[in-house]
N, C-alpha and C. Protein backbone atom coordinates (compact mmCIF):
# COMPACT_ATOMS: atom_id res chain seq x y z
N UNK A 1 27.45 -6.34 -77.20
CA UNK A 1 28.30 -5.47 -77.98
C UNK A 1 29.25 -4.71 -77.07
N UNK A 2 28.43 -4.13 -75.93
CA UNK A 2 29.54 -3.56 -75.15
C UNK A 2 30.73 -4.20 -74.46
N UNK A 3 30.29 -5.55 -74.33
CA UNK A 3 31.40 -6.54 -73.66
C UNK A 3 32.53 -6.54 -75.05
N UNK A 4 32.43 -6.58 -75.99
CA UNK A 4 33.36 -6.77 -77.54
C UNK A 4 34.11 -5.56 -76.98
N UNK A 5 33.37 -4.01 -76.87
CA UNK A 5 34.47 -3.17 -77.10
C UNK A 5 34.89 -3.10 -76.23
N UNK A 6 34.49 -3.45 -74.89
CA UNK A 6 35.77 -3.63 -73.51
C UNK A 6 36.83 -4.63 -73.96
N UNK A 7 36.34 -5.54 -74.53
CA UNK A 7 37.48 -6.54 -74.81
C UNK A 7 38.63 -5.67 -75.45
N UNK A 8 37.89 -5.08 -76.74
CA UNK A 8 39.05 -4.80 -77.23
C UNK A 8 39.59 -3.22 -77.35
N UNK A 9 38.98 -2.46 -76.52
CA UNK A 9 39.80 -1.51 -75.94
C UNK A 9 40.82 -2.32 -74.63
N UNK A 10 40.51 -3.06 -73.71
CA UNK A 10 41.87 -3.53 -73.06
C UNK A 10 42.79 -4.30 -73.69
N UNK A 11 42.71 -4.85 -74.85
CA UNK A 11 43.88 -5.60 -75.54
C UNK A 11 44.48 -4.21 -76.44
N UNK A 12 43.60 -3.30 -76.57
CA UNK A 12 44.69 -2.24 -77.34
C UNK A 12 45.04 -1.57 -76.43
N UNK A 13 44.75 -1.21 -74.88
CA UNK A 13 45.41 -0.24 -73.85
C UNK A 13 46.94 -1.38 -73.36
N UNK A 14 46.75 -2.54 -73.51
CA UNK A 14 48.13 -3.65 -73.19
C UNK A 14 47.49 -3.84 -71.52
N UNK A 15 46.68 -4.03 -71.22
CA UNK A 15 46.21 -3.73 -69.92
C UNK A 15 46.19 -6.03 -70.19
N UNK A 16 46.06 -6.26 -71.17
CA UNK A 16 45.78 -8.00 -71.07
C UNK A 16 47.85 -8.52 -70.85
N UNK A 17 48.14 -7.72 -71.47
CA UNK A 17 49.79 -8.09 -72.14
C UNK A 17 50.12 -7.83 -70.05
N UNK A 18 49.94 -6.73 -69.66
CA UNK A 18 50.14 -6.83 -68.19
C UNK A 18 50.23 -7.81 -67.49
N UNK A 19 48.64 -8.53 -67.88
CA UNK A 19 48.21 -9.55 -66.98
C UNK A 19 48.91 -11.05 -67.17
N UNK A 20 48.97 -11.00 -68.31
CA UNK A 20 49.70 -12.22 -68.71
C UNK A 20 51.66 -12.39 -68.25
N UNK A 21 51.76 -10.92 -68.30
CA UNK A 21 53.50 -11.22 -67.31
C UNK A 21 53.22 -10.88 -66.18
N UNK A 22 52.15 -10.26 -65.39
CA UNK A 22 51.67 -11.08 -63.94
C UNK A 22 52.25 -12.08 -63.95
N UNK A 23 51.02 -13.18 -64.98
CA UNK A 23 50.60 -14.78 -64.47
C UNK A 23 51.52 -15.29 -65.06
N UNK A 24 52.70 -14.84 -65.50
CA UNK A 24 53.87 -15.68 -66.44
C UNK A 24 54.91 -15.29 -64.83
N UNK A 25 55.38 -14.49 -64.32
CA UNK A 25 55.87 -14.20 -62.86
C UNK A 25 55.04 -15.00 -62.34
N UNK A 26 54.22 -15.01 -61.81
CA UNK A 26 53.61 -15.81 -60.47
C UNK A 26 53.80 -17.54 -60.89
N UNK A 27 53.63 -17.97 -62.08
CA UNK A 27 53.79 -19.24 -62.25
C UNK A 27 55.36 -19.51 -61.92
N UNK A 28 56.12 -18.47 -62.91
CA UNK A 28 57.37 -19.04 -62.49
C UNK A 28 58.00 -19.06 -60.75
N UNK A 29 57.32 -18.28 -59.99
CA UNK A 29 57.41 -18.26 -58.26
C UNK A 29 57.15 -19.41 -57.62
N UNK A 30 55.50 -19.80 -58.14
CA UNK A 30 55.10 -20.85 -57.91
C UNK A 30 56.37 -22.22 -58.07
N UNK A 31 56.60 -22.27 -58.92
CA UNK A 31 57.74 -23.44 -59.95
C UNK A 31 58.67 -23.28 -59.02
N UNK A 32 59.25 -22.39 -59.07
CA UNK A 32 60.54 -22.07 -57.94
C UNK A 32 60.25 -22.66 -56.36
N UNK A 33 58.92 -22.27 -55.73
CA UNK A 33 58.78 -22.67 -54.36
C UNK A 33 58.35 -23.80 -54.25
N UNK A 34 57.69 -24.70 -55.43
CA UNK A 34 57.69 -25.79 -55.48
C UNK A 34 58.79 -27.07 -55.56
N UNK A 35 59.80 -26.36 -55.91
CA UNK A 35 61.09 -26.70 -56.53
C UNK A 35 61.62 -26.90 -55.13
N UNK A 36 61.85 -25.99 -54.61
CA UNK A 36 62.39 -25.80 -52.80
C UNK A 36 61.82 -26.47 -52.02
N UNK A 37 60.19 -26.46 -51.95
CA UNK A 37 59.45 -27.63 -50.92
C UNK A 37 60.23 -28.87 -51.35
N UNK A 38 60.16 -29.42 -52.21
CA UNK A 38 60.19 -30.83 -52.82
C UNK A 38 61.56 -31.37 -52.44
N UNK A 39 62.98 -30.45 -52.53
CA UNK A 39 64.48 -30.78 -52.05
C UNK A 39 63.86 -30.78 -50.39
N UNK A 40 63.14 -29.59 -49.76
CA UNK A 40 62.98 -29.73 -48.31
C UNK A 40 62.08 -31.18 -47.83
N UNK A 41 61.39 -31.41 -48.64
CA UNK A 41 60.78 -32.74 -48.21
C UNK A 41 61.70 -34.01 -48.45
N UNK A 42 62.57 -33.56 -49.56
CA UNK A 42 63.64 -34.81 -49.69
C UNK A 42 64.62 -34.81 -48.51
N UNK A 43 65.12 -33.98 -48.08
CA UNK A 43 66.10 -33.90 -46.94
C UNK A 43 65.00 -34.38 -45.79
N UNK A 44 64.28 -33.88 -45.41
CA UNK A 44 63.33 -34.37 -44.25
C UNK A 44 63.65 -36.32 -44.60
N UNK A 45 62.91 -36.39 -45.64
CA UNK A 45 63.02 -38.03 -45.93
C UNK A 45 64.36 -38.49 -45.23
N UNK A 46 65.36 -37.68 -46.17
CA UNK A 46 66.50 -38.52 -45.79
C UNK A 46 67.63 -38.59 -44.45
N UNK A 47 66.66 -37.22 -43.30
CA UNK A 47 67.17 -37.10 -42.04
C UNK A 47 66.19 -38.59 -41.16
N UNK A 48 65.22 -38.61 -41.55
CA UNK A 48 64.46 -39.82 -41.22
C UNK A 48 65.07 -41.34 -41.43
N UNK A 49 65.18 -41.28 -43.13
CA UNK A 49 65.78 -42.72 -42.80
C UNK A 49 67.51 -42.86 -42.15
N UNK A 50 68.08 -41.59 -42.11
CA UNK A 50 69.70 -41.53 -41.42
C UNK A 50 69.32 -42.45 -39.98
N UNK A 51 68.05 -41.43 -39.48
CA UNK A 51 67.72 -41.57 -37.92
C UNK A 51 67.05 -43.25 -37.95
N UNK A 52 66.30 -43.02 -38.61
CA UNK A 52 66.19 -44.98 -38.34
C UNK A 52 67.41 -46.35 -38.98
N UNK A 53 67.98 -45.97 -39.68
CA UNK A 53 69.02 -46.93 -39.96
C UNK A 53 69.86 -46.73 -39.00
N UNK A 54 69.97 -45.91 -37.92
CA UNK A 54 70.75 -45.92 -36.76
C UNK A 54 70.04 -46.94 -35.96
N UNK A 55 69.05 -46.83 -35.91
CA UNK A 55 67.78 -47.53 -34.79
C UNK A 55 67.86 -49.03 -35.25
N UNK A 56 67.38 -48.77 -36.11
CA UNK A 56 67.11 -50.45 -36.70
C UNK A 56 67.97 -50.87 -37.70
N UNK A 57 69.08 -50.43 -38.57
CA UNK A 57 69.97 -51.05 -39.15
C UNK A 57 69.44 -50.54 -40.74
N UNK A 58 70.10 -50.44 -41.80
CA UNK A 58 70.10 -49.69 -42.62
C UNK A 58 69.46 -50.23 -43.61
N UNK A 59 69.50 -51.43 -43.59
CA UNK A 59 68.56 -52.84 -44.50
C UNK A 59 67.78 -52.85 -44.22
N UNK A 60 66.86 -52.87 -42.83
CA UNK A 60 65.53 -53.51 -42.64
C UNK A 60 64.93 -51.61 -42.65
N UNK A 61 65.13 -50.13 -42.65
CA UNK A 61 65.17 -49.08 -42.97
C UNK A 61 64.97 -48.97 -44.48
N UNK A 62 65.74 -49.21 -45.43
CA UNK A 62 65.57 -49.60 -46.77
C UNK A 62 64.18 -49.89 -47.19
N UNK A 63 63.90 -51.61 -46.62
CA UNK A 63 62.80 -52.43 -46.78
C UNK A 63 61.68 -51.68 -46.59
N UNK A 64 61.93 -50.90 -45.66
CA UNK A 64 60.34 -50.22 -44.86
C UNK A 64 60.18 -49.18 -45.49
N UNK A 65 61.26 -48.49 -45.92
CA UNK A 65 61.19 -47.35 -46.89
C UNK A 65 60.57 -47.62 -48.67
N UNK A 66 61.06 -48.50 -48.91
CA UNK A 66 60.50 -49.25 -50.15
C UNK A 66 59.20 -49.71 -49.79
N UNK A 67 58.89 -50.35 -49.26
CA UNK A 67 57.44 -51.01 -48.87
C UNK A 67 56.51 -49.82 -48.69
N UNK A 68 57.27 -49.05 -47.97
CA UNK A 68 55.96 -47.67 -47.55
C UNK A 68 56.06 -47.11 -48.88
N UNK A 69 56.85 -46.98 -49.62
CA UNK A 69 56.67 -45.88 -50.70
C UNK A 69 55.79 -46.67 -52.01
N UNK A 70 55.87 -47.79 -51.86
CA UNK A 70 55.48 -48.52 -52.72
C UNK A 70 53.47 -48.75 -52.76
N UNK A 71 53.53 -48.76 -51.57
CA UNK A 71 51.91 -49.17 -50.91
C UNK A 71 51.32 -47.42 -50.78
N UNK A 72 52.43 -46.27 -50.69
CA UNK A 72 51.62 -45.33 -50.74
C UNK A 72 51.26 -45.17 -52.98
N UNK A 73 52.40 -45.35 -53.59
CA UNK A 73 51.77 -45.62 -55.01
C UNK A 73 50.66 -46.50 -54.99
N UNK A 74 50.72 -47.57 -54.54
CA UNK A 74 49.50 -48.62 -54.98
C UNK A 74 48.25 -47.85 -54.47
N UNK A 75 48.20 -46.76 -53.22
CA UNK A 75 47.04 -46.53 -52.87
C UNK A 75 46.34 -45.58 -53.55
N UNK A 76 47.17 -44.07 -54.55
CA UNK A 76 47.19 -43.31 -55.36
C UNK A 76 46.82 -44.92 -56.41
N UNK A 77 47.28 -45.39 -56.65
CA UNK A 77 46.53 -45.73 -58.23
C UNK A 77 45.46 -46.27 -57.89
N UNK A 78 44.84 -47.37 -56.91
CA UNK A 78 43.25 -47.32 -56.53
C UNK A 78 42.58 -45.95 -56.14
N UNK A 79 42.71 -45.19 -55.28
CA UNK A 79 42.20 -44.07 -54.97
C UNK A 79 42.02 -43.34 -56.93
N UNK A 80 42.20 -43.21 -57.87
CA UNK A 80 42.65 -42.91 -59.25
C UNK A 80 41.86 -43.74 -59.95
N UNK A 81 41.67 -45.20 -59.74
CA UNK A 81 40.98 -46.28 -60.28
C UNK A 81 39.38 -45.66 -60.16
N UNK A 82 39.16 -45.50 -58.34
CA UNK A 82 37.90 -45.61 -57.80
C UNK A 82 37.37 -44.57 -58.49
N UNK A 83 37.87 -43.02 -58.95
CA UNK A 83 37.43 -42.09 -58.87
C UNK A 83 36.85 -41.82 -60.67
N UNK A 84 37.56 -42.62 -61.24
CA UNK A 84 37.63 -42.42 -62.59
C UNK A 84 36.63 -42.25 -63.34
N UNK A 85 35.73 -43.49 -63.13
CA UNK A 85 34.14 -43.56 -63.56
C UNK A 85 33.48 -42.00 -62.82
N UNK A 86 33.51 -41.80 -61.85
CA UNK A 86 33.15 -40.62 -61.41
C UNK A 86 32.93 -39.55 -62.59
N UNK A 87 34.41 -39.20 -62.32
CA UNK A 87 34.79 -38.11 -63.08
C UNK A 87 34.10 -38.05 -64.30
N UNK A 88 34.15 -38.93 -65.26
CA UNK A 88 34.40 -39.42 -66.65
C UNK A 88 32.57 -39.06 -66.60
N UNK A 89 31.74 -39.19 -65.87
CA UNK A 89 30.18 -39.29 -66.09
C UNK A 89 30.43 -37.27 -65.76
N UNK A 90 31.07 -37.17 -64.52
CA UNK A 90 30.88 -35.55 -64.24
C UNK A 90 31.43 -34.50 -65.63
N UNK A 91 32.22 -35.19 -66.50
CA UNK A 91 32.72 -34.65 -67.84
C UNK A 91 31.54 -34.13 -68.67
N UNK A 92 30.79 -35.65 -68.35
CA UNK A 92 30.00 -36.12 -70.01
C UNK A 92 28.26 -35.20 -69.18
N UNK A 93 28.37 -34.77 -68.28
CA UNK A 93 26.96 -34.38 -67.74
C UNK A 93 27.25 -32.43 -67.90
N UNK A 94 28.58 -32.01 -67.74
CA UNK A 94 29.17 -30.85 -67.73
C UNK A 94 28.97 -30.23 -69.49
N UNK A 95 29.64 -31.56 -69.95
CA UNK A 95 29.57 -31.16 -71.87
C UNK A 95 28.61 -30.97 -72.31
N UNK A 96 26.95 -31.88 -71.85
CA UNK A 96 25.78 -32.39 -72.28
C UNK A 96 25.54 -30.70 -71.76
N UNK A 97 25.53 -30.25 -70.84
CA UNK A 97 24.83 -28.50 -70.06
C UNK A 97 25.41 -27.45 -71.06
N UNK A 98 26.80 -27.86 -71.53
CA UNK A 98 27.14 -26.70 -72.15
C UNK A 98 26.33 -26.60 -73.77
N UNK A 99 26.64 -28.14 -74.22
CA UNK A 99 26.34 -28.08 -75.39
C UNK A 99 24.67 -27.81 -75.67
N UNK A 100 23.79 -28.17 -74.48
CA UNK A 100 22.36 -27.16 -74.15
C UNK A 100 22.54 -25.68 -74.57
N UNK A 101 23.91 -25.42 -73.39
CA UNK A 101 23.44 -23.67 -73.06
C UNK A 101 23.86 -23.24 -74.87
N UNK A 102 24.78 -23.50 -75.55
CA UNK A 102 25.21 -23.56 -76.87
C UNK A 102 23.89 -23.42 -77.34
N UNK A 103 22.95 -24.29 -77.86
CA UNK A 103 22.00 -24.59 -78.32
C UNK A 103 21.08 -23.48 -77.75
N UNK A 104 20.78 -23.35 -76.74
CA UNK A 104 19.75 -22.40 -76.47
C UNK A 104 20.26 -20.99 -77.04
N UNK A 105 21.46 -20.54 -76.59
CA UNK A 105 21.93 -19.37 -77.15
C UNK A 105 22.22 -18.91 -78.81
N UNK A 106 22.05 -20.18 -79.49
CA UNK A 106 21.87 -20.17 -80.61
C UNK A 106 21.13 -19.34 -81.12
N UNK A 107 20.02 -20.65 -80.51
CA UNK A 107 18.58 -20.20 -81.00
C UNK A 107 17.61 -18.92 -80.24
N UNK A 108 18.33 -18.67 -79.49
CA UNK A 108 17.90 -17.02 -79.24
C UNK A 108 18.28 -16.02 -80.01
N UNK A 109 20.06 -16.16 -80.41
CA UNK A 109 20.49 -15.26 -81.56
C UNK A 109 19.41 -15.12 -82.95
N UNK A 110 19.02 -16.63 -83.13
CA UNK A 110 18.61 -16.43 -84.34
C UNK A 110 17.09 -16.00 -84.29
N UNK A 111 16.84 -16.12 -83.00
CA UNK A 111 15.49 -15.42 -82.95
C UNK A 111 14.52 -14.54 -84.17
N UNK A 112 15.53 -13.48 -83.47
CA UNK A 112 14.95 -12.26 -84.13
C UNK A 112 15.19 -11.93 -86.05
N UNK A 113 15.55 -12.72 -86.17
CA UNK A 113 15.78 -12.99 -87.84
C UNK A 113 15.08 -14.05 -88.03
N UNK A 114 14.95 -15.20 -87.52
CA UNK A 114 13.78 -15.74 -88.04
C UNK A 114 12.61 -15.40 -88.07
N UNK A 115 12.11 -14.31 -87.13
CA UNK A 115 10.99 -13.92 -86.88
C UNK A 115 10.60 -12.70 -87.96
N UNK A 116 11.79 -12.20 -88.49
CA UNK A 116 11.49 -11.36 -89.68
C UNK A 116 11.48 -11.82 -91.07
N UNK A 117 11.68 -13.31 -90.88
CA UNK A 117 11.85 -13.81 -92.18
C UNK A 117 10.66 -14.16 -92.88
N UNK A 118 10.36 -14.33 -94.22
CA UNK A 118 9.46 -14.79 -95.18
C UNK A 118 8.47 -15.59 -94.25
N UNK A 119 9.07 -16.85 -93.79
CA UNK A 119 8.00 -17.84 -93.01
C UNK A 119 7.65 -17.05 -91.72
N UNK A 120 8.04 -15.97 -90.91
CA UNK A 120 7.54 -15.08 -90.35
C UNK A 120 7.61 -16.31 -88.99
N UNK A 121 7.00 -16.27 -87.81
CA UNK A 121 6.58 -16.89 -86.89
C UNK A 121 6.33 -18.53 -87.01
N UNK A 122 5.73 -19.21 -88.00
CA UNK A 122 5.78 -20.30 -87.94
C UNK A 122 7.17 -21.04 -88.12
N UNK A 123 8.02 -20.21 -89.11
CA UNK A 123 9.44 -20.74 -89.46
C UNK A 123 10.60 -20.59 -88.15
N UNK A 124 9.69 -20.34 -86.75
CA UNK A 124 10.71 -20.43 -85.50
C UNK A 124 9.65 -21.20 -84.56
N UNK A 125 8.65 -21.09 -84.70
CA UNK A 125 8.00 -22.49 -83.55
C UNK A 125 8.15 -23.52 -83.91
N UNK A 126 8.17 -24.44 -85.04
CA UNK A 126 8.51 -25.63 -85.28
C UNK A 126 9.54 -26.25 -85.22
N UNK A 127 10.20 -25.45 -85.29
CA UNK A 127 11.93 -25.93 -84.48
C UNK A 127 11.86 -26.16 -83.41
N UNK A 128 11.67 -24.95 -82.57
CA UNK A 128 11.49 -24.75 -81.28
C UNK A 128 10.60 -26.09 -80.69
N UNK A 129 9.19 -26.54 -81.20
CA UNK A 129 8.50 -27.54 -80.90
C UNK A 129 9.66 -28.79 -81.08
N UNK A 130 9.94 -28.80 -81.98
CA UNK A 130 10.75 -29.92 -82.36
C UNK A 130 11.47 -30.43 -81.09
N UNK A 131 12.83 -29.12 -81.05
CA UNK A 131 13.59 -29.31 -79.53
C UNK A 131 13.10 -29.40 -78.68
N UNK A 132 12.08 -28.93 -77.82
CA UNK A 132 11.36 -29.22 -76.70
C UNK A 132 10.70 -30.85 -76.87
N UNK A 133 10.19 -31.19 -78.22
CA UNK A 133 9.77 -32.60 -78.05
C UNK A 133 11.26 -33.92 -77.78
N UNK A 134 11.93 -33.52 -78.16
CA UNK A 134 13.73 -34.17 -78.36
C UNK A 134 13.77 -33.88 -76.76
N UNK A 135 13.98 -32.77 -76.05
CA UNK A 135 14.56 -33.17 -75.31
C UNK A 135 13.43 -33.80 -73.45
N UNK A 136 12.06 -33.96 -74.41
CA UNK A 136 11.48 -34.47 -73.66
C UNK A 136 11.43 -36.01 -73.77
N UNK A 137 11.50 -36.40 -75.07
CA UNK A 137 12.50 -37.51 -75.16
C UNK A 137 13.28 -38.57 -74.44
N UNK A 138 14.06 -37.53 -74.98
CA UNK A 138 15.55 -37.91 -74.19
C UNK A 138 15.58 -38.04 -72.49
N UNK A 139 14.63 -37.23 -72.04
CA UNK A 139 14.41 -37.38 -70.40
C UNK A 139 14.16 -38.25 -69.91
N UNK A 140 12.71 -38.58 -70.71
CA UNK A 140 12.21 -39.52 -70.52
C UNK A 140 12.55 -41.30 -71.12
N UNK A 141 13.50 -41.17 -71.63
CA UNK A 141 14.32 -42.30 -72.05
C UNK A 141 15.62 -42.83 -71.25
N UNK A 142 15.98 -41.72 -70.37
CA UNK A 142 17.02 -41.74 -69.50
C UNK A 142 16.63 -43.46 -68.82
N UNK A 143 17.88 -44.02 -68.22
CA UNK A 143 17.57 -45.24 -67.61
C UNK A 143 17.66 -44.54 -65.98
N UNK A 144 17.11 -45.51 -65.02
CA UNK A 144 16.67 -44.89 -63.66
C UNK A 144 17.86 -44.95 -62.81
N UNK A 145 19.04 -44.44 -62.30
CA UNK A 145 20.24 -44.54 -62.36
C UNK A 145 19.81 -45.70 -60.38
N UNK A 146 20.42 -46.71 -60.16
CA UNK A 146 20.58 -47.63 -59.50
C UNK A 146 20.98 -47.07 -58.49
N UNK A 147 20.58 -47.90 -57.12
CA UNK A 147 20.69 -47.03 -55.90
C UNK A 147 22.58 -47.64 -56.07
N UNK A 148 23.29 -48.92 -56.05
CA UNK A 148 24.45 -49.32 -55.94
C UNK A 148 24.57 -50.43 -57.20
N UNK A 149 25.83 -49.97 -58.17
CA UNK A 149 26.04 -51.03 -59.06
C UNK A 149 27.46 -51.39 -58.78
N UNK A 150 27.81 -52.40 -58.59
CA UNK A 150 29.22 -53.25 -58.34
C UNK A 150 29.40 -52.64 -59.74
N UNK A 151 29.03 -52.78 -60.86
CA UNK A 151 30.21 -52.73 -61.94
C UNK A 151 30.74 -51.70 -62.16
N UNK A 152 29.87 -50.79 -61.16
CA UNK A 152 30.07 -48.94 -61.48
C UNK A 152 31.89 -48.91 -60.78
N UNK A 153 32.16 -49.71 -59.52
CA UNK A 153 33.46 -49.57 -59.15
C UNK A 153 34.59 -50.11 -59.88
N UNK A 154 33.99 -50.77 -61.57
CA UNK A 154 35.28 -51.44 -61.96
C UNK A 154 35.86 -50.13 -63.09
């Protein structure tokens, strides 16, 4: 309860409205110096290939410039490929914890009202048994995750 009325004594002091044209300034800074690196990395590029199409001729400079830029994409989209399955399990293991902590916090709220209710005490252990048998279950149903699966890299 006390966390509610901090909340909303700082949205009525404007102390949130502050923070948010902070982080509305700092993004747009960010944007801006990002904006500037990116022309400074383009000029770098293009003092580089000036300096090698002097060296080696402006065609075979081209080629190498295309080829490198090309093989650094191809390596971003494997490096992106490899990681994907990763991720995609670190999602689904992150959602599965929350949608626990959800569940547990539920059923703590409702605790104390079930426990005053008509069914008194039995009308909150049998649930409770229930979930603890589910998610002993489910543990124990898990498959034994493989020391290396080739298909895991496709």
């Amino acid at each position: 309860m006390g966390a509610l009325v901090s909340l909303i004594s700082a949205l009525a002091s404007g102390e949130a409205m502050a923070a948010l044209q902070r982080a509305r300034m700092t993004a747009i800074l960010y944007g801006l110096a990002a904006i500037f690196a990116l022309c400074g990395v383009g000029f770098l590029i293009g003092a580089v290939y000036i300096w090698l199409a002097a060296r080696y001729g402006p065609l075979a400079t081209s080629l190498g410039f295309g080829i490198g830029f090309l093989v650094i994409a191809g390596l971003i989209l494997v490096v992106h490929k490899l990681t994907k399955n990763m991720r995609s399990r670190r999602r689904a293991r992150r959602r599965q914890a929350d949608m626990t902590a959800l569940g547990v916090t539920a059923a703590l709220a409702l605790l104390p009202a079930l426990a005053k209710s008509k069914g008194g005490l039995g009308a909150v252990i049998a649930p409770a048994l229930a979930v603890v048998a589910y998610a002993i279950y489910r543990e124990n149903a898990k498959p034994k995750p493989r020391e290396s699966d080739p298909e895991d890299m496709h």
